[in-house]
Protein backbone atom coordinates (compact mmCIF):
# COMPACT_ATOMS: atom_id res chain seq x y z
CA UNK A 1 -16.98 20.84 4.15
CA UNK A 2 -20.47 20.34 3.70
CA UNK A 3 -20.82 17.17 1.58
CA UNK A 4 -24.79 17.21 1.18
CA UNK A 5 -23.37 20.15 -0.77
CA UNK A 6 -21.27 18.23 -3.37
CA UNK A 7 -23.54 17.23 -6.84
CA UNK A 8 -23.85 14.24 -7.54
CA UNK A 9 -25.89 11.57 -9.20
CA UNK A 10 -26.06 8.69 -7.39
CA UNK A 11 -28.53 5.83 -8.68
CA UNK A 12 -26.61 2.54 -7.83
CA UNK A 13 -24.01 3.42 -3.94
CA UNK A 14 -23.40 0.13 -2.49
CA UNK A 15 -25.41 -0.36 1.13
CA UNK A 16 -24.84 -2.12 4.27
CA UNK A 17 -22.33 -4.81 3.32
CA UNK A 18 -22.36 -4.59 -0.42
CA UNK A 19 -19.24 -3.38 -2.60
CA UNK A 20 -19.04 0.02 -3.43
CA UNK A 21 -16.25 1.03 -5.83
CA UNK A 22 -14.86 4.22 -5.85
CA UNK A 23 -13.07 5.40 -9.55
CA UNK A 24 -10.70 8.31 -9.77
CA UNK A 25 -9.86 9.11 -12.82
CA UNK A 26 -7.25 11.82 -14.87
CA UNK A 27 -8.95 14.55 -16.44
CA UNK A 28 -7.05 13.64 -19.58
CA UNK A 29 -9.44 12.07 -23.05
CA UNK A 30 -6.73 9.30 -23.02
CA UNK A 31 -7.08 8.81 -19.62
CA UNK A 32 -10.66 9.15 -18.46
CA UNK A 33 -12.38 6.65 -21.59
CA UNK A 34 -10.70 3.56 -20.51
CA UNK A 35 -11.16 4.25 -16.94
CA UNK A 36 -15.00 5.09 -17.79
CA UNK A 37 -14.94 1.91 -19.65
CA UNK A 38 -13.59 -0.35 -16.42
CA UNK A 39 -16.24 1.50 -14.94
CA UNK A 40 -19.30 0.08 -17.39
CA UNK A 41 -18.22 -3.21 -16.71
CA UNK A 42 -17.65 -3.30 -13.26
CA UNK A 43 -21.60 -1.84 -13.47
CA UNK A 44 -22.58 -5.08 -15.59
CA UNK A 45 -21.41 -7.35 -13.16
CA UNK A 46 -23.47 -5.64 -10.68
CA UNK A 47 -21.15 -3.75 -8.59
CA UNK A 48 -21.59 -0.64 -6.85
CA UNK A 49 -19.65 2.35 -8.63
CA UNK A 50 -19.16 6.27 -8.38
CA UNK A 51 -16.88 7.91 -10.66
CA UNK A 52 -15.03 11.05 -9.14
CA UNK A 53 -14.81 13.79 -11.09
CA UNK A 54 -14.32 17.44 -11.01
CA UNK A 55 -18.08 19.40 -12.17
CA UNK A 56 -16.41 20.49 -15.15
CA UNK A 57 -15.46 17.06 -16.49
CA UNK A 58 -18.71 15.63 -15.12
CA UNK A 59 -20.58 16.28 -18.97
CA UNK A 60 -17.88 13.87 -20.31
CA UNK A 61 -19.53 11.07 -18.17
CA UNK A 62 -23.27 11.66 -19.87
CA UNK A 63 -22.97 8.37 -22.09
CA UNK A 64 -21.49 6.27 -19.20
CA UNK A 65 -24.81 7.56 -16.83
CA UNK A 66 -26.91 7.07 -20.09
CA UNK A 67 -25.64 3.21 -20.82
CA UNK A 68 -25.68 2.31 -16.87
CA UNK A 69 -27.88 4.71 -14.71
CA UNK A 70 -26.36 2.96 -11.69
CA UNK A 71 -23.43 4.12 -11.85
CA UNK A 72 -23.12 7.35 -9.76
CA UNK A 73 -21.22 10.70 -10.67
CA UNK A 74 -19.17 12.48 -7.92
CA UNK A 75 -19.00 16.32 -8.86
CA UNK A 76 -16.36 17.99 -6.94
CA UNK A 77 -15.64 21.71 -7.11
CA UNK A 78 -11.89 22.44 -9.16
CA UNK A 79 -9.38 23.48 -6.72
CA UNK A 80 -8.79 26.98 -6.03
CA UNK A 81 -5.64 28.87 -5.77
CA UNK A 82 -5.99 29.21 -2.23
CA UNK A 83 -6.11 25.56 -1.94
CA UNK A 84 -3.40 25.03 -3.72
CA UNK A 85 -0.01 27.09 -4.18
CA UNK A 86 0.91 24.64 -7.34
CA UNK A 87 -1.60 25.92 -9.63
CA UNK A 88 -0.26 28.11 -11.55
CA UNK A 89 -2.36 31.39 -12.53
CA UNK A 90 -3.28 31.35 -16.49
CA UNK A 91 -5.34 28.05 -16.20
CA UNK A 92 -8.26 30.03 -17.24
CA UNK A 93 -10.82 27.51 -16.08
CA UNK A 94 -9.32 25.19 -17.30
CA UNK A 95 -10.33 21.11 -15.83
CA UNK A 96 -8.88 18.93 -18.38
CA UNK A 97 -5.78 18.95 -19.89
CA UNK A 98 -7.16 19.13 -23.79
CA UNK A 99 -7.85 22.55 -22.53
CA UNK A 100 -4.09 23.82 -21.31
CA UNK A 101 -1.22 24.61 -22.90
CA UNK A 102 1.80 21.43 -22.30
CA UNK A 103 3.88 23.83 -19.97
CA UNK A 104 0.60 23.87 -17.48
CA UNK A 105 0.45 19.99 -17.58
CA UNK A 106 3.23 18.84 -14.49
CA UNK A 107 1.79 21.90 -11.85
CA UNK A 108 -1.98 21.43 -12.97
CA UNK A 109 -1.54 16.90 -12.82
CA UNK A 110 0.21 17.96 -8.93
CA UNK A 111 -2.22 20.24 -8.09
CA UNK A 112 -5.08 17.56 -8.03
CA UNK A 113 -4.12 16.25 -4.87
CA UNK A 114 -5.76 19.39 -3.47
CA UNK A 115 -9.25 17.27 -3.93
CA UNK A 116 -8.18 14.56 -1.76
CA UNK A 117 -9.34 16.54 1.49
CA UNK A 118 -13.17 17.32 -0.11
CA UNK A 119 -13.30 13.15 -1.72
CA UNK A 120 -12.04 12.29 2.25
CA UNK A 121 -15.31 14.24 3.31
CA UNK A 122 -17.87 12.96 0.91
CA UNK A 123 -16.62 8.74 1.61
CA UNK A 124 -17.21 9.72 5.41
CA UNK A 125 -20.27 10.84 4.74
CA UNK A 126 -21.44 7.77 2.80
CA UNK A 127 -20.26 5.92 5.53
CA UNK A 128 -22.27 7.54 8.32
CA UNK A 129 -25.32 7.08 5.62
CA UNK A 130 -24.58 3.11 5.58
CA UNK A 131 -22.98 3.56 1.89
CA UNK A 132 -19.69 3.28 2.83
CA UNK A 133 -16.88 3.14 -0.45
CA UNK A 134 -14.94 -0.25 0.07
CA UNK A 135 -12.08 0.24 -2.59
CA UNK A 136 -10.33 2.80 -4.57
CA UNK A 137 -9.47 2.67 -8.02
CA UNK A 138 -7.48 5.41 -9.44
CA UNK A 139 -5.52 6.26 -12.49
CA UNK A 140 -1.47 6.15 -12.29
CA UNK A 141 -1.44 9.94 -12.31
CA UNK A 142 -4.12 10.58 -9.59
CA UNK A 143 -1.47 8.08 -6.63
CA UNK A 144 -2.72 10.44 -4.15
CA UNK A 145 -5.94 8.43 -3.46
CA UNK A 146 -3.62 5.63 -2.15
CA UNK A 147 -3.65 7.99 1.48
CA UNK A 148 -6.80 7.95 0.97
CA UNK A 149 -7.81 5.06 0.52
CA UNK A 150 -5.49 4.24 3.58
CA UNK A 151 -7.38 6.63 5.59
CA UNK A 152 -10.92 4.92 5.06
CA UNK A 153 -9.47 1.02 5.87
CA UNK A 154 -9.64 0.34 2.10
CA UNK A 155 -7.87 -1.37 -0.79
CA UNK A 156 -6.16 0.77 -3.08
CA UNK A 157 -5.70 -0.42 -7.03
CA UNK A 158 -3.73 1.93 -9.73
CA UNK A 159 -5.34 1.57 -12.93
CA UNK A 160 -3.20 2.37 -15.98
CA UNK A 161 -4.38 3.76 -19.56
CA UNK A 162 -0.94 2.95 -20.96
CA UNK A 163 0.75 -0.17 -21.55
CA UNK A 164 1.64 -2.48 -18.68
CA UNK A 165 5.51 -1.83 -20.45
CA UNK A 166 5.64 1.52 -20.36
CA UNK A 167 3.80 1.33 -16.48
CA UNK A 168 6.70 -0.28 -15.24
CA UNK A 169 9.05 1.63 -17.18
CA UNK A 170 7.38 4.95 -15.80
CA UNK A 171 7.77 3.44 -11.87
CA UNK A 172 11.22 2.49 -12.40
CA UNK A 173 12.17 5.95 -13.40
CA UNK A 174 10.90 7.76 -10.05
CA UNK A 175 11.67 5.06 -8.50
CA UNK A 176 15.38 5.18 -9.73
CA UNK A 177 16.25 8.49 -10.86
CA UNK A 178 18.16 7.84 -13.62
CA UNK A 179 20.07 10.79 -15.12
CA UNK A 180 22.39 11.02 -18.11
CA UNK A 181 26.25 10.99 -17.82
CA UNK A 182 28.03 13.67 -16.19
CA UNK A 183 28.76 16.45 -19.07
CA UNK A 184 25.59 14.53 -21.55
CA UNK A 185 22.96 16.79 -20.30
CA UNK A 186 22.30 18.11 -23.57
CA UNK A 187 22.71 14.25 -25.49
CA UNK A 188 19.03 13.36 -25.77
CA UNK A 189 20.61 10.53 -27.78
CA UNK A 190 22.39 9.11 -24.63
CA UNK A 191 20.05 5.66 -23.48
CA UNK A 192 18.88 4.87 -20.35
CA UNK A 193 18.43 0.65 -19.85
CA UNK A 194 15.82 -0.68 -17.55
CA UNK A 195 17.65 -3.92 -16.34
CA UNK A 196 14.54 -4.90 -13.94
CA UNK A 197 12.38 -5.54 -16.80
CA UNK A 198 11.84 -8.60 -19.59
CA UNK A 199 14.14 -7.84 -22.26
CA UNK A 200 16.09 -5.24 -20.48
CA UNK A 201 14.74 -2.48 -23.10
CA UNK A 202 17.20 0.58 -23.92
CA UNK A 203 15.53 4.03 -25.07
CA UNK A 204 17.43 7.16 -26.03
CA UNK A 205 16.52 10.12 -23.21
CA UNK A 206 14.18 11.31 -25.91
CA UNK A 207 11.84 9.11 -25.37
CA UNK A 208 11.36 8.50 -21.91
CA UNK A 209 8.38 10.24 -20.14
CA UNK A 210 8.14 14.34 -20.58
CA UNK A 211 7.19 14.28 -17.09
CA UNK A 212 10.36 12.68 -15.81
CA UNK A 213 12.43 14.36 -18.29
CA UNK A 214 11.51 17.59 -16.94
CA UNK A 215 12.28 16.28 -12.95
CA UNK A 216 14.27 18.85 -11.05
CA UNK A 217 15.32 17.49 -7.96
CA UNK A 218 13.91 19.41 -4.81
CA UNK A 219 11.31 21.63 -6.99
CA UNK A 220 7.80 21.17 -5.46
CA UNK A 221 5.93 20.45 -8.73
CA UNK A 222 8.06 17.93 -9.84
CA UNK A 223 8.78 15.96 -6.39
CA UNK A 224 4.88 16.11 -5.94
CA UNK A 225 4.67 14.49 -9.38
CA UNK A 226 7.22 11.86 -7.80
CA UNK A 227 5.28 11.38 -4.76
CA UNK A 228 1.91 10.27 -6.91
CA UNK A 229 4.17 7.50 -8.77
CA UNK A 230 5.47 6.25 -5.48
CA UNK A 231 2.25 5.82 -3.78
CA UNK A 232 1.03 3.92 -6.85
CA UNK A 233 3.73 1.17 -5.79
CA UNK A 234 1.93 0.72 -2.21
CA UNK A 235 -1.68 -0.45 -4.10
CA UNK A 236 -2.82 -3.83 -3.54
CA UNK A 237 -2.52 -4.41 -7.56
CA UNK A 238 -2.24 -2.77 -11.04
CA UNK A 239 -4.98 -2.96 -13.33
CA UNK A 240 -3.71 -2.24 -16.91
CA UNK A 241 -5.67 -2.22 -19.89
CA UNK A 242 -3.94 -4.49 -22.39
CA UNK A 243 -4.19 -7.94 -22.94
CA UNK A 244 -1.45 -10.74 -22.52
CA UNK A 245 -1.08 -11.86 -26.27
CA UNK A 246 0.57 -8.34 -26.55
CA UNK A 247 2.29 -7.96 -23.11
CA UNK A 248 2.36 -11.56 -22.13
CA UNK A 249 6.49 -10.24 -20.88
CA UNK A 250 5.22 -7.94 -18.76
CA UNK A 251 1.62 -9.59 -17.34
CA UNK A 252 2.44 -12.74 -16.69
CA UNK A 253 5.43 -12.37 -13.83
CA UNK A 254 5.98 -10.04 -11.00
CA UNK A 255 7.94 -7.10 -12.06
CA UNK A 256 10.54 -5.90 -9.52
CA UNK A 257 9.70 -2.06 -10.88
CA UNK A 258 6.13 -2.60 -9.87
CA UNK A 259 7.18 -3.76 -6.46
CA UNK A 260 6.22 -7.54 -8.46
CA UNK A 261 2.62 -6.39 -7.07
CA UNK A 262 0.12 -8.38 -9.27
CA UNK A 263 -0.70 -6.89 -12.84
CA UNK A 264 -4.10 -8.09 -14.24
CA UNK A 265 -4.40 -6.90 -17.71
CA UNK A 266 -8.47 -6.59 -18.61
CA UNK A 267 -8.44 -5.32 -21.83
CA UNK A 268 -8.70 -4.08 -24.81
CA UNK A 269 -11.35 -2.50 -22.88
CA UNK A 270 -12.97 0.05 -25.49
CA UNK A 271 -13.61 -3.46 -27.03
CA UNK A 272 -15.06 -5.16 -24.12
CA UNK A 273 -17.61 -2.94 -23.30
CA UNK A 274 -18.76 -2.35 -27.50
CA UNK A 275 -18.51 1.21 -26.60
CA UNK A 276 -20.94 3.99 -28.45
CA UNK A 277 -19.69 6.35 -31.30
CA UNK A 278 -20.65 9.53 -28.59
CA UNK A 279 -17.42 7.74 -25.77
CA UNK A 280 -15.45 10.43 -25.70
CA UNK A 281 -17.41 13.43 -27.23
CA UNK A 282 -20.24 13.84 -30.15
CA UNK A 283 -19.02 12.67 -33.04
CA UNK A 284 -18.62 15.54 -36.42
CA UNK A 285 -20.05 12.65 -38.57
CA UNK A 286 -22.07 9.94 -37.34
CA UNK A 287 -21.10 7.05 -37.65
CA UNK A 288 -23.42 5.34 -40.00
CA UNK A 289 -22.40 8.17 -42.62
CA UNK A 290 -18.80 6.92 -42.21
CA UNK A 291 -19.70 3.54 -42.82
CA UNK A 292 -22.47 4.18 -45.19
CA UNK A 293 -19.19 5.67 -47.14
CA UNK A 294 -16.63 3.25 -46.53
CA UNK A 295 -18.85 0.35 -47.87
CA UNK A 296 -17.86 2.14 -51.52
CA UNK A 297 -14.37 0.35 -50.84
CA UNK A 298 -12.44 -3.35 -51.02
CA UNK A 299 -11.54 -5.24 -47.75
CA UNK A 300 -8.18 -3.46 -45.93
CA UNK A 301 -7.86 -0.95 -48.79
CA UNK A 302 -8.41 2.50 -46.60
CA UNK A 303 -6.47 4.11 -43.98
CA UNK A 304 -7.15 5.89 -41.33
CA UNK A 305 -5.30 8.83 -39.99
CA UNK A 306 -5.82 10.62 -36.81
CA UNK A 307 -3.29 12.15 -33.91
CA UNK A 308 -5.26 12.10 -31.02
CA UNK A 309 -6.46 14.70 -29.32
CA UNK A 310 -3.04 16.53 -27.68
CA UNK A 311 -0.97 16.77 -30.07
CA UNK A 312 -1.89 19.50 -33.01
CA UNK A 313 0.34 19.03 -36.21
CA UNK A 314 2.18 21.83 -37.09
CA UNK A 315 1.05 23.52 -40.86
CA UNK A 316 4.27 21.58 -41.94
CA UNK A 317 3.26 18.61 -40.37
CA UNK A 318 -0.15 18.86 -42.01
CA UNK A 319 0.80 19.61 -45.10
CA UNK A 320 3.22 16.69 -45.55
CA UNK A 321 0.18 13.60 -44.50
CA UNK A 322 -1.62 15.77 -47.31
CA UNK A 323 0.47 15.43 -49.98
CA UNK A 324 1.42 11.65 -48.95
CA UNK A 325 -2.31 10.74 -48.71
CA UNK A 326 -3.10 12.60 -52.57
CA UNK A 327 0.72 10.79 -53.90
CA UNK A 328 -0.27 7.33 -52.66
CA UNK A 329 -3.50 6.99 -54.27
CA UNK A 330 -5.01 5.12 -51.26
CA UNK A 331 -8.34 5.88 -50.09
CA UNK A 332 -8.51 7.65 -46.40
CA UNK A 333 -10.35 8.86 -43.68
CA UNK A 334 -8.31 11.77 -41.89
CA UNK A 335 -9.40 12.99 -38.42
CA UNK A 336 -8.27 16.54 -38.22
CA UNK A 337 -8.17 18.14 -35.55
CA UNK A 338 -10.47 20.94 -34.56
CA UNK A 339 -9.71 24.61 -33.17
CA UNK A 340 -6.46 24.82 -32.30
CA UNK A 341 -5.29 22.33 -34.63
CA UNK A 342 -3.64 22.98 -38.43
CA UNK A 343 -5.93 22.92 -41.43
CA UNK A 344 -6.30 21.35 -43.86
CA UNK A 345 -4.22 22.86 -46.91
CA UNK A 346 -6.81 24.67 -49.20
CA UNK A 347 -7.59 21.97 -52.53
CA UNK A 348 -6.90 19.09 -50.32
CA UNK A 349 -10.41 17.66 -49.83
CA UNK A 350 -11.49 18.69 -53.34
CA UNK A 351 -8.93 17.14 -55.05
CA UNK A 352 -8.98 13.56 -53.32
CA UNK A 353 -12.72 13.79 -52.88
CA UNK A 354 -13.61 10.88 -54.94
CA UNK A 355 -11.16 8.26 -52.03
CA UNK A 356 -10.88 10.52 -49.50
CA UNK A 357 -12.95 12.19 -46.34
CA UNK A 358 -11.80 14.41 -43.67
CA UNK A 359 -13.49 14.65 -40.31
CA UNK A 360 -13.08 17.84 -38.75
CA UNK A 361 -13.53 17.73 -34.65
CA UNK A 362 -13.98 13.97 -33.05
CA UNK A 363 -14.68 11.02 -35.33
CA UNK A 364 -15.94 7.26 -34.16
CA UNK A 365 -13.10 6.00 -33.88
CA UNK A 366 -13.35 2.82 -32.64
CA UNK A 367 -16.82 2.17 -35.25
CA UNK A 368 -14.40 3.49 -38.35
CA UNK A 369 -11.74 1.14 -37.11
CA UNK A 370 -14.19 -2.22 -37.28
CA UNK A 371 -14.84 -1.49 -40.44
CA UNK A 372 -13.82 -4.25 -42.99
CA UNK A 373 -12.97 -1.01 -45.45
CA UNK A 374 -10.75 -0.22 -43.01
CA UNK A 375 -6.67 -1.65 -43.23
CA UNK A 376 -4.11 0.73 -41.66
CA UNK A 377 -3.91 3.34 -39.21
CA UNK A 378 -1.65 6.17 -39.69
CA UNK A 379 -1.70 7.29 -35.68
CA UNK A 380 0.79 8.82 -33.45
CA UNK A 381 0.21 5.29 -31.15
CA UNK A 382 -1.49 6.78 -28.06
CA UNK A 383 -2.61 3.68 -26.32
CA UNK A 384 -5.87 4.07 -26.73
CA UNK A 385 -5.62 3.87 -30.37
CA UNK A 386 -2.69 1.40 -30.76
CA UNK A 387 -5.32 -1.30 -28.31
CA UNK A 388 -8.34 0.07 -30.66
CA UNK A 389 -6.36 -1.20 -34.20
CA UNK A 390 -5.25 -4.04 -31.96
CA UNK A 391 -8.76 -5.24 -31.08
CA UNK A 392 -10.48 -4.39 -34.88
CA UNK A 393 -7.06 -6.29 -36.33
CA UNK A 394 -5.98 -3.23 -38.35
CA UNK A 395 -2.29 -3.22 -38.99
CA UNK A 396 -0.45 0.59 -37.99
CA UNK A 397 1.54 3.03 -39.60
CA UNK A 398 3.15 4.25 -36.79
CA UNK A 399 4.28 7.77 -36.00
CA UNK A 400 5.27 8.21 -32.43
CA UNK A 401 5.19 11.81 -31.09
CA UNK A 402 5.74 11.63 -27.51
CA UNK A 403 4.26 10.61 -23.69
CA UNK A 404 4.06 6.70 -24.27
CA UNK A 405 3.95 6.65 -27.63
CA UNK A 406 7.81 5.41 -28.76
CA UNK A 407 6.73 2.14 -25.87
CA UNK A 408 3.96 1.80 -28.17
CA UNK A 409 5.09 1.59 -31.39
CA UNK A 410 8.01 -0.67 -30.17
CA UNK A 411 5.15 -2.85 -28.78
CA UNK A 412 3.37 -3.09 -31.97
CA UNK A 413 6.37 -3.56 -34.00
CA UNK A 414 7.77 -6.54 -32.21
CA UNK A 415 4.11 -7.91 -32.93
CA UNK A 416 4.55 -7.43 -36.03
CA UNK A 417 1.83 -5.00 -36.79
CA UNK A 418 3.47 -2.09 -37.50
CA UNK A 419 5.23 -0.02 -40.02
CA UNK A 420 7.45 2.70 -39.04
CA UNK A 421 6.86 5.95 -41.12
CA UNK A 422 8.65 9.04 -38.75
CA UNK A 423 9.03 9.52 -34.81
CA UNK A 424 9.06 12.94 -33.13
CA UNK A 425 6.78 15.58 -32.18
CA UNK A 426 8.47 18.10 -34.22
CA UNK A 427 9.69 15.58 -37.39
CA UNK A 428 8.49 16.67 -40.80
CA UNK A 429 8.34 13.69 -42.93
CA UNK A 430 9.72 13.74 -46.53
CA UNK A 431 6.07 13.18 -48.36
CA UNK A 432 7.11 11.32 -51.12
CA UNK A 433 8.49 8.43 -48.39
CA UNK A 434 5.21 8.70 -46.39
CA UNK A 435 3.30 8.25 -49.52
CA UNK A 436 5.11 5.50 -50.89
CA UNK A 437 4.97 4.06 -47.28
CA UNK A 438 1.40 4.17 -47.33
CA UNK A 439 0.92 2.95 -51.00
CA UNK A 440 3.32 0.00 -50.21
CA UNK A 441 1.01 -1.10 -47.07
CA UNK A 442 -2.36 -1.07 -48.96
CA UNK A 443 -0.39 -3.32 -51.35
CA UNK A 444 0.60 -6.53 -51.93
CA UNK A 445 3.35 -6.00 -50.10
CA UNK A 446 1.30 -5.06 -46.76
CA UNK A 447 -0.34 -7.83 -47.30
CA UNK A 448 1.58 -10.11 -44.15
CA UNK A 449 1.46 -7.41 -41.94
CA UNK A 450 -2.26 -6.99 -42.72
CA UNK A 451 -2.50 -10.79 -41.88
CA UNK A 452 -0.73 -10.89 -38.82
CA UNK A 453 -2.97 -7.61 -37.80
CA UNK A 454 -5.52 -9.72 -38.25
CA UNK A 455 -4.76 -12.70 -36.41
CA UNK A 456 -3.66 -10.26 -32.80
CA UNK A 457 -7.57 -8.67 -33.84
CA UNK A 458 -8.82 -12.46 -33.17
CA UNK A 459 -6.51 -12.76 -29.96
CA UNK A 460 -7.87 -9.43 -29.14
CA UNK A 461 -11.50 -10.18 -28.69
CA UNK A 462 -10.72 -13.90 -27.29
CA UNK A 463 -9.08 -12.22 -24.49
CA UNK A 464 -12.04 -10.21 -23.54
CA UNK A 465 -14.53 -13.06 -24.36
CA UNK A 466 -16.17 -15.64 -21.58
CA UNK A 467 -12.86 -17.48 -20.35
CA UNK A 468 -10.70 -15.41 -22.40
CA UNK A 469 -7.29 -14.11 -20.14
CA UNK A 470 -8.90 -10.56 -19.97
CA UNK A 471 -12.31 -12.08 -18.81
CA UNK A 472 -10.99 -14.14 -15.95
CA UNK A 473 -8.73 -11.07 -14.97
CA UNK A 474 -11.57 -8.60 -14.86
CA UNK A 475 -13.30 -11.73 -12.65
CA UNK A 476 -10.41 -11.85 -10.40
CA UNK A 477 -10.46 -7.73 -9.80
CA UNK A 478 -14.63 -8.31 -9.09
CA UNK A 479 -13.59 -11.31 -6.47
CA UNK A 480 -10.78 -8.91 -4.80
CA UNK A 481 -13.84 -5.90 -4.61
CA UNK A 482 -16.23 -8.54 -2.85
CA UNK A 483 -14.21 -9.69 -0.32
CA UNK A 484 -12.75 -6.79 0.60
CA UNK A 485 -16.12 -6.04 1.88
């Protein structure tokens, strides 16, 4: 392969002896924005970086080049069938999952590894041109760079945009196997106990990862998916983005599922770096008109609702945080999705105009959270968003749909942050509940949970702050990239 071929922007490669730190990330929003954000601040301490990406992710990395023009951008061409028999025909195109349907997922996450001969060919060409890559950092779903990194004489560390729980939970499954009882394979109530970890924590099958779940023993897809999580466990470290006055368990002592490799937990990251409103996509509203209009409102009085961007509520689903948003009388802010996702019922916005406003497409998250308007999140507790209410100290209603969501929620709860109001992908809520859930937490009687939101917020931004535990870890993972020079 002809790697003067590849495009790529490259302002900042590391030269003769300098550090030059190669990030892989999973085309996946939840994946790729923390990773991006590791990224920015590995660039603000002055180290050499180039993200990896395939061309048609490489737009989503615009705000990263615009906020540190150092940082360089590896376009790679998107496998081709021929390259690789587990991609299944009907992708259409597409390079990220936001853009497949769920049953593509497992063969398009296996069929990455195909770009692990082309990255092999571009870091030996930097390294004939004196710019050689000296470590490898790569998301927990992209374990295939560990060969890789083997192959150039380099450390390998797994990065992981989920909790450092639900990290070693995930390991301990491939590493394991567990299965249900002989004659439960249909009991999705029967619970699997992870005995290697703090606590010993017990969830029902129905919660474990979708990805394991769906495991068939001896199928190429899913021992390729098995293969990626056992090559994670050969990396020099984890790096996890969470912070240890949330997962002080699971930081703070070797974990035999994570072959007790070191865990350094440098985040909330989105919060470290004071990321943009554009991180992740244009925003459908700026974010000065969302603050401009939640200024109208008291201190903790408006919730926010939003279900990332995988899962689409059904028109049930919909139609139920409706009706609990105009019963409760609380004032809201309702990311909904875009495309593909259900409307809006008809009457809705017009009706709760005067407290409400609904963001069709991607909001500023992160910017709407901080606000002081802002006290509850109704979310589906994707990490991203559970660390982003962490770090603004806004307290969570939590709906847990699926992936590492139910880890989440039981993360937040024990911290007291969080109020459950359903769990399941396909659940339909009883409106009337939701609502009074959601009028209750506005309340008086939210009130202590509000507080002790509040007080993990302050935690939150010590850890990331000059001496703070997320601080000196991210200063440990810089020392580790300089001497492995």
């Amino acid at each position: 392969m002809d790697t003067q071929s590849l495009p790529q922007t490259c302002a900042g490669n590391g030269a003769g002896n300098a550090a030059h730190v190669l990030l892989v990330p999973y085309p996946a929003q939840g994946h790729m924005l923390p990773l991006l954000d590791l990224a920015a601040l590995l660039a603000s301490r002055g180290l050499a970086v180039t993200v990896a990406v395939t061309a048609g992710n490489a737009p989503l990395l615009a705000p990263l080049a615009a906020a540190h023009p150092s940082v360089g951008t590896l376009a790679l061409p998107f496998p081709s069938s021929s390259s690789t028999p587990l991609l299944p025909a009907g992708c259409g195109g597409a390079e990220n999952t936001k853009d497949l349907p769920r049953h593509l997922f497992r063969p398009f996450m296996a069929s990455l590894a195909a770009l692990r001969a082309p990255l092999l060919a571009w870091c030996e060409g930097q390294h004939s041109r004196g710019r050689r890559v000296t470590a490898v950092v790569s998301d927990f779903f992209t374990g295939w760079t560990r060969p890789l990194a083997a192959e150039l004489g380099v450390p390998h560390f797994t990065f992981s945009p989920s909790a450092a729980l639900h990290l070693a939970m995930s390991h301990s499954l491939w590493r394991h196997l567990p299965a249900r009882e002989d004659g439960a394979d249909t009991d999705d109530e029967a619970e699997v106990t992870f005995s290697e970890i703090p606590g010993s924590p017990r969830f029902p099958w129905s919660q474990l990862s979708w990805l394991y779940r769906q495991h068939v023993p001896g199928d190429e897809v899913s021992e390729a998916i098995r293969q990626i999580f056992l090559w994670n466990l050969d990396s020099t470290c984890f790096v996890v983005n969470t912070f240890a006055a949330l997962e002080a368990a699971y930081v703070d002592r070797p974990l035999p599922d994570l072959m007790s490799k070191r865990v350094l937990a440098v985040g909330p990251l989105a919060d470290a770096v004071h990321t943009c409103s554009d991180r992740g996509g244009k925003p459908a509203v700026a974010a000065a008109t969302l603050s401009a209009w939640l200024d109208a409102f008291p201190d903790g009085s408006v919730v926010y609702v939003s279900f990332g961007t995988q899962h689409a509520l059904s028109p049930a689903q919909a139609a139920c945080v409706a009706d609990a948003l105009a019963l409760s009388g609380a004032a809201f802010v309702w990311a909904a999705a875009r495309g593909g996702g259900a409307a809006v019922p008809e009457g809705f916005e017009s009706s709760t105009a005067s407290r409400g406003m609904v963001v069709r497409g991607w909001a500023p998250q992160v910017e709407v959270l901080r606000h002081r308007a802002v006290g509850w999140f109704l979310t589906h507790c994707g990490w991203n968003s559970a660390l982003e209410a962490a770090a603004a100290g806004v307290a969570v209603l939590a709906w847990p749909m699926g992936a590492d969501q139910f880890t989440d929620a039981r993360l937040l709860a024990e911290a007291g942050v969080a109020v459950p109001v359903a769990e399941g992908a396909d659940a339909v809520p009883d409106a009337g509940r939701m609502a009074s859930a959601i009028a209750a937490a506005v309340g008086e009687e939210g009130k202590p949970v509000r507080e002790r939101a509040a007080e993990l917020g302050r935690k939150a931004r010590a850890a990331v702050a000059e001496g703070g535990s997320s601080h000196r870890d991210l200063d440990e993972l810089v020392r580790m990239f300089t001497v492995a020079v």
